[in-house]
PDB file of N, CA and C in Angstrom:
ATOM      1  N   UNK A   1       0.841  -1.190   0.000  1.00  0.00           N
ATOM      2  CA  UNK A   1       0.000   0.000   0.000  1.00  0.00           C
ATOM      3  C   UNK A   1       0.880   1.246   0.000  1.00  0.00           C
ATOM      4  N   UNK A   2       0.307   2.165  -0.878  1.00  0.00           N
ATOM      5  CA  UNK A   2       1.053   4.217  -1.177  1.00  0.00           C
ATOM      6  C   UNK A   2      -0.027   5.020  -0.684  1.00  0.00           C
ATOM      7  N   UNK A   3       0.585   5.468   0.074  1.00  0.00           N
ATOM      8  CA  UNK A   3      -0.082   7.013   0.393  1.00  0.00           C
ATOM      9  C   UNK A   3       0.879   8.035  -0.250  1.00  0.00           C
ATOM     10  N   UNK A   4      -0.616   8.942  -1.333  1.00  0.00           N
ATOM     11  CA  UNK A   4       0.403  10.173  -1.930  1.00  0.00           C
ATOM     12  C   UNK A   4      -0.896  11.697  -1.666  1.00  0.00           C
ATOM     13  N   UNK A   5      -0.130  12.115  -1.760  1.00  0.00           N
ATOM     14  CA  UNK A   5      -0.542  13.857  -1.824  1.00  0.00           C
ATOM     15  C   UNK A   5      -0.236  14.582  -2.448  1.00  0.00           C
ATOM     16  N   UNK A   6      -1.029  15.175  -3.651  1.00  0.00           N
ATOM     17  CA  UNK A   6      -1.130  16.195  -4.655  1.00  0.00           C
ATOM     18  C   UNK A   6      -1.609  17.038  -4.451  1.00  0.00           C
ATOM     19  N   UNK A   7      -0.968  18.173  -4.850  1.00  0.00           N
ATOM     20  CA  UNK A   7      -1.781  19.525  -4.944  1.00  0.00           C
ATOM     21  C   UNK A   7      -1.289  19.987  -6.374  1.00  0.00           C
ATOM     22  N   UNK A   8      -2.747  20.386  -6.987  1.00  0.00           N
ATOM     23  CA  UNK A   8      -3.013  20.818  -8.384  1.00  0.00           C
ATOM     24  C   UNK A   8      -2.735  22.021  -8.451  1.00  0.00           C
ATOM     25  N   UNK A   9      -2.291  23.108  -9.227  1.00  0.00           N
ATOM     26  CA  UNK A   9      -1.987  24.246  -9.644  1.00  0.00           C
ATOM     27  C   UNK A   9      -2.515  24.512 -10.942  1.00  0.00           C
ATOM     28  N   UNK A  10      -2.997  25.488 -10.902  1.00  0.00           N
ATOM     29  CA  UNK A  10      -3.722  26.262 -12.616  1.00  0.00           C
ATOM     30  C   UNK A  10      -5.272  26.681 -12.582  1.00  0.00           C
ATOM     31  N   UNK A  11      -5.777  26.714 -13.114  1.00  0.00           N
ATOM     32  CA  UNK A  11      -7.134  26.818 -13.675  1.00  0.00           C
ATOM     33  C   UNK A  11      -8.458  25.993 -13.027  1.00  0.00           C
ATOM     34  N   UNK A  12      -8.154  25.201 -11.500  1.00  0.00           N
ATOM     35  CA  UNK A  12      -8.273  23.726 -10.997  1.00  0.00           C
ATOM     36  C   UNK A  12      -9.950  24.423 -10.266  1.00  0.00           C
ATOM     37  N   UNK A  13      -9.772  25.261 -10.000  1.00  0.00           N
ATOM     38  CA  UNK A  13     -11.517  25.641  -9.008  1.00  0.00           C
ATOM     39  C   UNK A  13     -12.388  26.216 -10.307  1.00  0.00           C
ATOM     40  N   UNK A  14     -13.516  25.712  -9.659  1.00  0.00           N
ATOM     41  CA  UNK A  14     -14.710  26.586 -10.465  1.00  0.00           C
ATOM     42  C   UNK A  14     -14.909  25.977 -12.072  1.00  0.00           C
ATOM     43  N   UNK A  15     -13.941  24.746 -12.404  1.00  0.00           N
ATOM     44  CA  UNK A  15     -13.803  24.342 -13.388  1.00  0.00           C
ATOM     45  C   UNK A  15     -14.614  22.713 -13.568  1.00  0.00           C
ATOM     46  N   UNK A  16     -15.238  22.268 -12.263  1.00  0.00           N
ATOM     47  CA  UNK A  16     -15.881  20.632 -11.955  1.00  0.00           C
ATOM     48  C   UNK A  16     -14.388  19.944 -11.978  1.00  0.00           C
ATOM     49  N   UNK A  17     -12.882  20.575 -11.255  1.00  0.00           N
ATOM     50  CA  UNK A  17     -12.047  19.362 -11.244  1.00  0.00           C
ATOM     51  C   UNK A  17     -12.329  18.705 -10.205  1.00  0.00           C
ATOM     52  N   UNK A  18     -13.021  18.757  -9.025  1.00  0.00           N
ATOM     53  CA  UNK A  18     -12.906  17.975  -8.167  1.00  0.00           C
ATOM     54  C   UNK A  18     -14.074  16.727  -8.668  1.00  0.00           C
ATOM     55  N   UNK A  19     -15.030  17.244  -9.395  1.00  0.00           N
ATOM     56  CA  UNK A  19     -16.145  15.917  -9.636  1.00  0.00           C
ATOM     57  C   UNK A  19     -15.388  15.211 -10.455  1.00  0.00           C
ATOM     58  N   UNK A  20     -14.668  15.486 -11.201  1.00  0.00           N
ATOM     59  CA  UNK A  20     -14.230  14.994 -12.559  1.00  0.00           C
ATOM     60  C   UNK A  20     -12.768  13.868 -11.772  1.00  0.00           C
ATOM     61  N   UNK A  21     -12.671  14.321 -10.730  1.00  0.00           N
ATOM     62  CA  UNK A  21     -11.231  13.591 -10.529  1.00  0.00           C
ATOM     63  C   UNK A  21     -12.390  12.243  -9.312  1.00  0.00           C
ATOM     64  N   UNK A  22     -12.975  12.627  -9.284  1.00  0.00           N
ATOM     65  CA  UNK A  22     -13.826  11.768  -8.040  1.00  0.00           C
ATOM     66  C   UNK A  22     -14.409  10.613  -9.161  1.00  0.00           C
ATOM     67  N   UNK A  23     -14.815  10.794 -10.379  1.00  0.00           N
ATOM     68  CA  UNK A  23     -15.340  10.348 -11.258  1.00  0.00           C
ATOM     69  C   UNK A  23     -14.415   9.364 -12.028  1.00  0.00           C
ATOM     70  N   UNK A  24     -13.145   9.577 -12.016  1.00  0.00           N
ATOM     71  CA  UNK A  24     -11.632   8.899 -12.507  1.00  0.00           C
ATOM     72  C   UNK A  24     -11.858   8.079 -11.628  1.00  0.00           C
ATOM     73  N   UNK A  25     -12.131   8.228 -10.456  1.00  0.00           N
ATOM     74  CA  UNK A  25     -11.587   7.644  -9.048  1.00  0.00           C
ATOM     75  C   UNK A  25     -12.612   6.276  -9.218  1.00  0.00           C
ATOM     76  N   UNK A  26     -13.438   5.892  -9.839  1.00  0.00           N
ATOM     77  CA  UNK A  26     -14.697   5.194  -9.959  1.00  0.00           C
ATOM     78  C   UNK A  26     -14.079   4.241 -10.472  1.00  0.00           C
ATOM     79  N   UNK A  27     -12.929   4.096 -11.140  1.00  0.00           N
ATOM     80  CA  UNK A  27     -11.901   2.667 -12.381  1.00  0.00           C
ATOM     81  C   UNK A  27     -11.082   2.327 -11.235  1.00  0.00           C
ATOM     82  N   UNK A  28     -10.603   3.195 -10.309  1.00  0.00           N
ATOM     83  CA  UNK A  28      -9.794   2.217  -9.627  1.00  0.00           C
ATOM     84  C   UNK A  28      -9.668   1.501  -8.423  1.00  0.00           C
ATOM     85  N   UNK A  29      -8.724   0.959  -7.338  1.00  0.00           N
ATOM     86  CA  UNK A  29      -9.530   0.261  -6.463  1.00  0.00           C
ATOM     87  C   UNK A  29      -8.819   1.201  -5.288  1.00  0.00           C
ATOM     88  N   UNK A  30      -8.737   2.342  -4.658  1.00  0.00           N
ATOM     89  CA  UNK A  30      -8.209   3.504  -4.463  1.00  0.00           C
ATOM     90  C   UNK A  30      -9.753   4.164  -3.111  1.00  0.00           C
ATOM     91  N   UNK A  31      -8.440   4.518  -2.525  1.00  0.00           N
ATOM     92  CA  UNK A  31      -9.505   5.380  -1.716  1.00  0.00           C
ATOM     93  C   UNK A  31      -8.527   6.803  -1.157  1.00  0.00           C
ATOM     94  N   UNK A  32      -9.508   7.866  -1.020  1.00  0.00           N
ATOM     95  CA  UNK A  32      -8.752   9.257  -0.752  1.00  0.00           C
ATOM     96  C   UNK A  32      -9.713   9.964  -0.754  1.00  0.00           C
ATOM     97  N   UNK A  33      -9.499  11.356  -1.241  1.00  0.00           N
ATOM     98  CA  UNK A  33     -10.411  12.364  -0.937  1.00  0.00           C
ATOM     99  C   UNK A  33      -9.842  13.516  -2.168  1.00  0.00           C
ATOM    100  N   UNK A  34     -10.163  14.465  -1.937  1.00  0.00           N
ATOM    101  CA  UNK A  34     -10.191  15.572  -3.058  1.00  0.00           C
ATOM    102  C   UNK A  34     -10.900  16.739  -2.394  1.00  0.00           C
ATOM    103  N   UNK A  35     -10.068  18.363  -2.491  1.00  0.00           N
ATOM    104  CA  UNK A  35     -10.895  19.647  -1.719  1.00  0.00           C
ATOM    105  C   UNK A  35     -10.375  20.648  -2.629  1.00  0.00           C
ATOM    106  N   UNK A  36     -11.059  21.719  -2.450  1.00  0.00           N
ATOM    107  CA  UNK A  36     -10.183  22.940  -2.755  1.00  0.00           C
ATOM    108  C   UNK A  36      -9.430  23.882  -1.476  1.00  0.00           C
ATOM    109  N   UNK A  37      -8.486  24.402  -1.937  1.00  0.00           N
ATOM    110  CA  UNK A  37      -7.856  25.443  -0.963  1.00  0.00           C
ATOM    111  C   UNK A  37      -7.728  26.310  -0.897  1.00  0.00           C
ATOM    112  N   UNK A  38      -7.840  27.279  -0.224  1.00  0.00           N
ATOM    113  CA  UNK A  38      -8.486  28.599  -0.375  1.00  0.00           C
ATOM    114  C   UNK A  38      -7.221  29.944  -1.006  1.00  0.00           C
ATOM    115  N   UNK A  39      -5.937  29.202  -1.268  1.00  0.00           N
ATOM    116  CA  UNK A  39      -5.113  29.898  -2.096  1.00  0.00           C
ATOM    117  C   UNK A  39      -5.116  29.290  -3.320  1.00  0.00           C
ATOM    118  N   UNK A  40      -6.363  28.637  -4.480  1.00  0.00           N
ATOM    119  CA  UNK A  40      -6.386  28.648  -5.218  1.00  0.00           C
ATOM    120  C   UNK A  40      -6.067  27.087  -5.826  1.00  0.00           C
ATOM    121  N   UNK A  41      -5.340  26.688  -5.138  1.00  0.00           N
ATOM    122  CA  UNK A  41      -4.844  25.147  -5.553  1.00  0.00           C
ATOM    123  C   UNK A  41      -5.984  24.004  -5.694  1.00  0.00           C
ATOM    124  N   UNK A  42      -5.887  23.004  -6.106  1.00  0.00           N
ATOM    125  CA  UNK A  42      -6.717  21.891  -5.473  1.00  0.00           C
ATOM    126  C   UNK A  42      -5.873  20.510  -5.119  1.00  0.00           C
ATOM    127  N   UNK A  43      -6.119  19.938  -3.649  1.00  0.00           N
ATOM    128  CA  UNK A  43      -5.704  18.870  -2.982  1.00  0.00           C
ATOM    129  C   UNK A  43      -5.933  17.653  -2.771  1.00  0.00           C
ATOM    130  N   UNK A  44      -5.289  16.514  -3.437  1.00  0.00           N
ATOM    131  CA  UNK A  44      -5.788  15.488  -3.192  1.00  0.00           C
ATOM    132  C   UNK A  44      -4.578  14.210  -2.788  1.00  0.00           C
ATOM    133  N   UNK A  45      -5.602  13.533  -1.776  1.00  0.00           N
ATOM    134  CA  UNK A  45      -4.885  12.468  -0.881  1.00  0.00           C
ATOM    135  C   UNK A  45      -5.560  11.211  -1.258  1.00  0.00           C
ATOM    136  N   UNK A  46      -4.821   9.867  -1.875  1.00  0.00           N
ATOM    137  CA  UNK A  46      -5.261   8.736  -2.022  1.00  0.00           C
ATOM    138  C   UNK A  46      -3.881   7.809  -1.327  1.00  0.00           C
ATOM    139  N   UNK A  47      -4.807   6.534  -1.835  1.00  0.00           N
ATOM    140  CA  UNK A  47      -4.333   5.402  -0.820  1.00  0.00           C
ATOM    141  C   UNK A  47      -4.319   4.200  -1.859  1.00  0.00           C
ATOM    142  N   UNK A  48      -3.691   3.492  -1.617  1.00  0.00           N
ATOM    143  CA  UNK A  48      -3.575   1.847  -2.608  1.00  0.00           C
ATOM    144  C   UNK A  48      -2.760   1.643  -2.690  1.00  0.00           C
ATOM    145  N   UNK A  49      -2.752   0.156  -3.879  1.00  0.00           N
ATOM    146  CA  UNK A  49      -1.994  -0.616  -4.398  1.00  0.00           C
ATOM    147  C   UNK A  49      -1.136   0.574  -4.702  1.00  0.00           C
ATOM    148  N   UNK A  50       0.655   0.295  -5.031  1.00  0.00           N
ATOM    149  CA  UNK A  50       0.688   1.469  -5.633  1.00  0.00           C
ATOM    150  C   UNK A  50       1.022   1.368  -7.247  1.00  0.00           C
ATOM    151  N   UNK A  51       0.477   0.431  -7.696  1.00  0.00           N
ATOM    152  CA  UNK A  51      -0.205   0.825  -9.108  1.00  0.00           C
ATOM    153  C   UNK A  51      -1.167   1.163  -9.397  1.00  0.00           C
ATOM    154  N   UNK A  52      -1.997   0.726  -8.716  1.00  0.00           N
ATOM    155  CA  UNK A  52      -3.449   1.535  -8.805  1.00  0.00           C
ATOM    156  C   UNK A  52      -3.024   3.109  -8.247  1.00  0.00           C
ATOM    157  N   UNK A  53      -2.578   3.425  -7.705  1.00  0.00           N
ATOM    158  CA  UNK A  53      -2.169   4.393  -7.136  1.00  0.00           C
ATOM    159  C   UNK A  53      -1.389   5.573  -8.248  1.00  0.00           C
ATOM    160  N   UNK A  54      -0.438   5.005  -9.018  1.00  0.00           N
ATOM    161  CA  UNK A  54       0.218   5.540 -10.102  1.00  0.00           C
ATOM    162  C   UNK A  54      -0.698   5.722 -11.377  1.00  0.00           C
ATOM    163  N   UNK A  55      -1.634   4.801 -11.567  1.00  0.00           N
ATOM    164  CA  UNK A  55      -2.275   4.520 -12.695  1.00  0.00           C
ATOM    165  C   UNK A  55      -3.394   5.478 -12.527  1.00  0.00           C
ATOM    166  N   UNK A  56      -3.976   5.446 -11.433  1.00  0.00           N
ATOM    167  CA  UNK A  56      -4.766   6.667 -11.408  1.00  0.00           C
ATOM    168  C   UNK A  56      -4.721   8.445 -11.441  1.00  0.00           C
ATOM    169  N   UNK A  57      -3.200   8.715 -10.747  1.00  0.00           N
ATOM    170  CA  UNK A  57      -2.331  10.032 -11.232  1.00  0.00           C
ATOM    171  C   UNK A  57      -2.214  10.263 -12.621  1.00  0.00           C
ATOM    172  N   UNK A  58      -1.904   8.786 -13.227  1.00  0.00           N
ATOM    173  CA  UNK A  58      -1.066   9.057 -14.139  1.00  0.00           C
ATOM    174  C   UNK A  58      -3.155   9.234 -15.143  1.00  0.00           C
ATOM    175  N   UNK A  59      -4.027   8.993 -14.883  1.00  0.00           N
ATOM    176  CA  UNK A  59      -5.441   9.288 -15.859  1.00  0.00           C
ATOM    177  C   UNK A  59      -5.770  10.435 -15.725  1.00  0.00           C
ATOM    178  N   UNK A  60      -4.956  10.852 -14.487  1.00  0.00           N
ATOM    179  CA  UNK A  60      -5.832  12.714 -14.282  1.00  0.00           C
ATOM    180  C   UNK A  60      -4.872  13.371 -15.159  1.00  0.00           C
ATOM    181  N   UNK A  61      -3.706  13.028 -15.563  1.00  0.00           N
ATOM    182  CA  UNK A  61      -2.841  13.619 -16.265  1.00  0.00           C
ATOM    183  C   UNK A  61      -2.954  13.755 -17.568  1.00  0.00           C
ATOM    184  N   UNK A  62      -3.976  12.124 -17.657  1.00  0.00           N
ATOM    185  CA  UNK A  62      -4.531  11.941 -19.326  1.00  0.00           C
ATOM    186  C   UNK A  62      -5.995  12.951 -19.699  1.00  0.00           C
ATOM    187  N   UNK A  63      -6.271  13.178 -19.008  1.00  0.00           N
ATOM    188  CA  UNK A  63      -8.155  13.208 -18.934  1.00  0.00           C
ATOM    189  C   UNK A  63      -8.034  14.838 -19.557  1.00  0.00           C
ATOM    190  N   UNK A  64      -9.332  14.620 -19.392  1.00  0.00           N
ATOM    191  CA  UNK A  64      -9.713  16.354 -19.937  1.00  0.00           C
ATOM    192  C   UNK A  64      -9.099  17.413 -19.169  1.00  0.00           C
ATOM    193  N   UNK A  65      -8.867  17.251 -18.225  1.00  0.00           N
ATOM    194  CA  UNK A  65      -8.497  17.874 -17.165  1.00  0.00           C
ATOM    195  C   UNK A  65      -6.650  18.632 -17.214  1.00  0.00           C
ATOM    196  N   UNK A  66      -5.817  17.640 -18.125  1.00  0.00           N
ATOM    197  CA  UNK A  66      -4.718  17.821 -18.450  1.00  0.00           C
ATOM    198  C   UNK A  66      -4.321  19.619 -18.646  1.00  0.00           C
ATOM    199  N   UNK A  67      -5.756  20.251 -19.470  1.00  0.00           N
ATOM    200  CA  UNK A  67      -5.396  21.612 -19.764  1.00  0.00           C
ATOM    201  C   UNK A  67      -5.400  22.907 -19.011  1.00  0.00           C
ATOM    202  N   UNK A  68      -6.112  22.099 -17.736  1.00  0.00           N
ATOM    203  CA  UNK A  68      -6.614  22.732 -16.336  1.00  0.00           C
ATOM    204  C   UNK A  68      -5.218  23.013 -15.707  1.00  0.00           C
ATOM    205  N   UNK A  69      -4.480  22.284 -15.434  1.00  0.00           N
ATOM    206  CA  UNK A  69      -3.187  22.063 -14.797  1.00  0.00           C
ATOM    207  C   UNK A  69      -2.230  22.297 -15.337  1.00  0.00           C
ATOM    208  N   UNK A  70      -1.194  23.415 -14.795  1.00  0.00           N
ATOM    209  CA  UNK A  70      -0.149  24.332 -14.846  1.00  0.00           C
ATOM    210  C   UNK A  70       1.132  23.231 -14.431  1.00  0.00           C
ATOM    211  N   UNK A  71       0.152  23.022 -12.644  1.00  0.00           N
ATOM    212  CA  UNK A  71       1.704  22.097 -12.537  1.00  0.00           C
ATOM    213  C   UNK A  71       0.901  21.230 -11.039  1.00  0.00           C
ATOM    214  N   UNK A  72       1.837  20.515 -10.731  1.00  0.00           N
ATOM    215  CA  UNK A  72       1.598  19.374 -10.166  1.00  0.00           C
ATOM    216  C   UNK A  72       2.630  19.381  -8.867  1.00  0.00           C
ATOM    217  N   UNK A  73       2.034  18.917  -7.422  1.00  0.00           N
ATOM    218  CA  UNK A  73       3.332  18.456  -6.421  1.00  0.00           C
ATOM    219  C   UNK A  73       2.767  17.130  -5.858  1.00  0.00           C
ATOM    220  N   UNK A  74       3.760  16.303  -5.740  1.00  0.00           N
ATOM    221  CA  UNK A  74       3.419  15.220  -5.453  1.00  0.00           C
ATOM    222  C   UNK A  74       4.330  14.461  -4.555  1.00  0.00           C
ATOM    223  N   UNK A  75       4.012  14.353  -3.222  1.00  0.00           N
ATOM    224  CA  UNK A  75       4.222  13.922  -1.648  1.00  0.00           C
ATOM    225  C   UNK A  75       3.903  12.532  -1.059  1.00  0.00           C
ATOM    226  N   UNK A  76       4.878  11.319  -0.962  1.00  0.00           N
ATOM    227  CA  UNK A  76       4.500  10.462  -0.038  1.00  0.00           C
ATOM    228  C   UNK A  76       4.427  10.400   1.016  1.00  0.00           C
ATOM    229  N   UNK A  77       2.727  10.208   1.788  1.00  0.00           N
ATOM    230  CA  UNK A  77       2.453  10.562   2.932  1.00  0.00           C
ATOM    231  C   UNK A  77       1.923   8.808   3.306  1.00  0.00           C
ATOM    232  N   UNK A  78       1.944   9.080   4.542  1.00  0.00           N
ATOM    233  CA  UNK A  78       1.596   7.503   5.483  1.00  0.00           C
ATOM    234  C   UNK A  78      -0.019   7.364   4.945  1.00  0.00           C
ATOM    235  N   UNK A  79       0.206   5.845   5.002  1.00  0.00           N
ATOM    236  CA  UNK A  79      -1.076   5.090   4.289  1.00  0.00           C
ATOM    237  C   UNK A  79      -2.349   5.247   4.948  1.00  0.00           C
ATOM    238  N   UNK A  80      -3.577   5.877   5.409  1.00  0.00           N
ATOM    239  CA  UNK A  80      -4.185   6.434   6.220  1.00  0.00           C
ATOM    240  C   UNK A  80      -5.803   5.520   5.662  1.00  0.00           C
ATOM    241  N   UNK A  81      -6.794   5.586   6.326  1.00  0.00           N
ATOM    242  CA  UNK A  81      -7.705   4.464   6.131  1.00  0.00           C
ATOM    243  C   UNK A  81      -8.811   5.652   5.888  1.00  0.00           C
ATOM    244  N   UNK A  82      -9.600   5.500   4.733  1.00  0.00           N
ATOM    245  CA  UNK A  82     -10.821   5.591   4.040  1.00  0.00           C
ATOM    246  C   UNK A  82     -11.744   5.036   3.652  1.00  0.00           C
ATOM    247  N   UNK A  83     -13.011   6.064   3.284  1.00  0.00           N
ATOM    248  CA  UNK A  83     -13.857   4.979   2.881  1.00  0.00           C
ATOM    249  C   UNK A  83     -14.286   5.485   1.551  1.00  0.00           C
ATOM    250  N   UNK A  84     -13.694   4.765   0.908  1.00  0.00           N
ATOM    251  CA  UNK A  84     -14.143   5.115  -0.909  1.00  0.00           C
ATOM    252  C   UNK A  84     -13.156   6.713  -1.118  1.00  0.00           C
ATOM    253  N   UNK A  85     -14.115   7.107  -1.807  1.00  0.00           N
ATOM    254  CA  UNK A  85     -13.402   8.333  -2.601  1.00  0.00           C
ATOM    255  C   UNK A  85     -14.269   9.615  -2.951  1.00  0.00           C
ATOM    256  N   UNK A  86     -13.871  10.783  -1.726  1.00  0.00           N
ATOM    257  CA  UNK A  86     -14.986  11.425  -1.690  1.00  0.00           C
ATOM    258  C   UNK A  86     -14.285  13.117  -1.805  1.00  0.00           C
ATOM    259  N   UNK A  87     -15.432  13.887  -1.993  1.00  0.00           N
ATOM    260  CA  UNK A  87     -14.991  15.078  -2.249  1.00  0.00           C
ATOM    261  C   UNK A  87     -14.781  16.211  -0.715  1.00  0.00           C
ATOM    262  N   UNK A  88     -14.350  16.275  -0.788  1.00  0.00           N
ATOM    263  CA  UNK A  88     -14.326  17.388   0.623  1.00  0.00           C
ATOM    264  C   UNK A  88     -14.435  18.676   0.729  1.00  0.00           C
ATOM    265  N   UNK A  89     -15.091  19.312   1.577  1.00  0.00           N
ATOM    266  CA  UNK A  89     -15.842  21.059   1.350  1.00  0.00           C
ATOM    267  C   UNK A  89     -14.551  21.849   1.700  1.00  0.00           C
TER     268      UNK A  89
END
């Protein structure tokens, strides 16, 4: 099991990235969360296999969403327990 942490940079609020990445999240076997932050970014924390884990980074990178995003940080954080894959206020 990977625990990682992204935070999105660019164009990411006000645009449906958080439904759209919750909606990716539906192919894999992955659990985390997804928010916005109030300096503009958007944040997200998942959990898994870590191919499922890679494979799912690596679809938000593919998806429509690709043109939204400026730039990307990406943090291994401790494997933390969820339930499914949900959006956060």
């Amino acid at each position: 099991m990977t625990g990682k942490q992204v935070f999105y940079e660019g164009r990411v609020q006000g645009v449906g990235f958080r439904y759209s990445v919750k909606e990716l999240a539906r192919g894999f076997e992955i659990t985390g969360w997804v928010r916005n932050l109030r300096d503009g970014r958007v944040e997200l924390q998942v959990c898994g296999q870590e191919n499922e884990v890679i494979e799912f980074l690596e679809e938000i990178q593919k998806s429509h969403l690709k043109g939204h995003i400026k730039r990307q940080e990406v943090h291994s954080i401790e494997v933390f327990q969820a339930k499914g894959f949900e959006i956060l206020a």
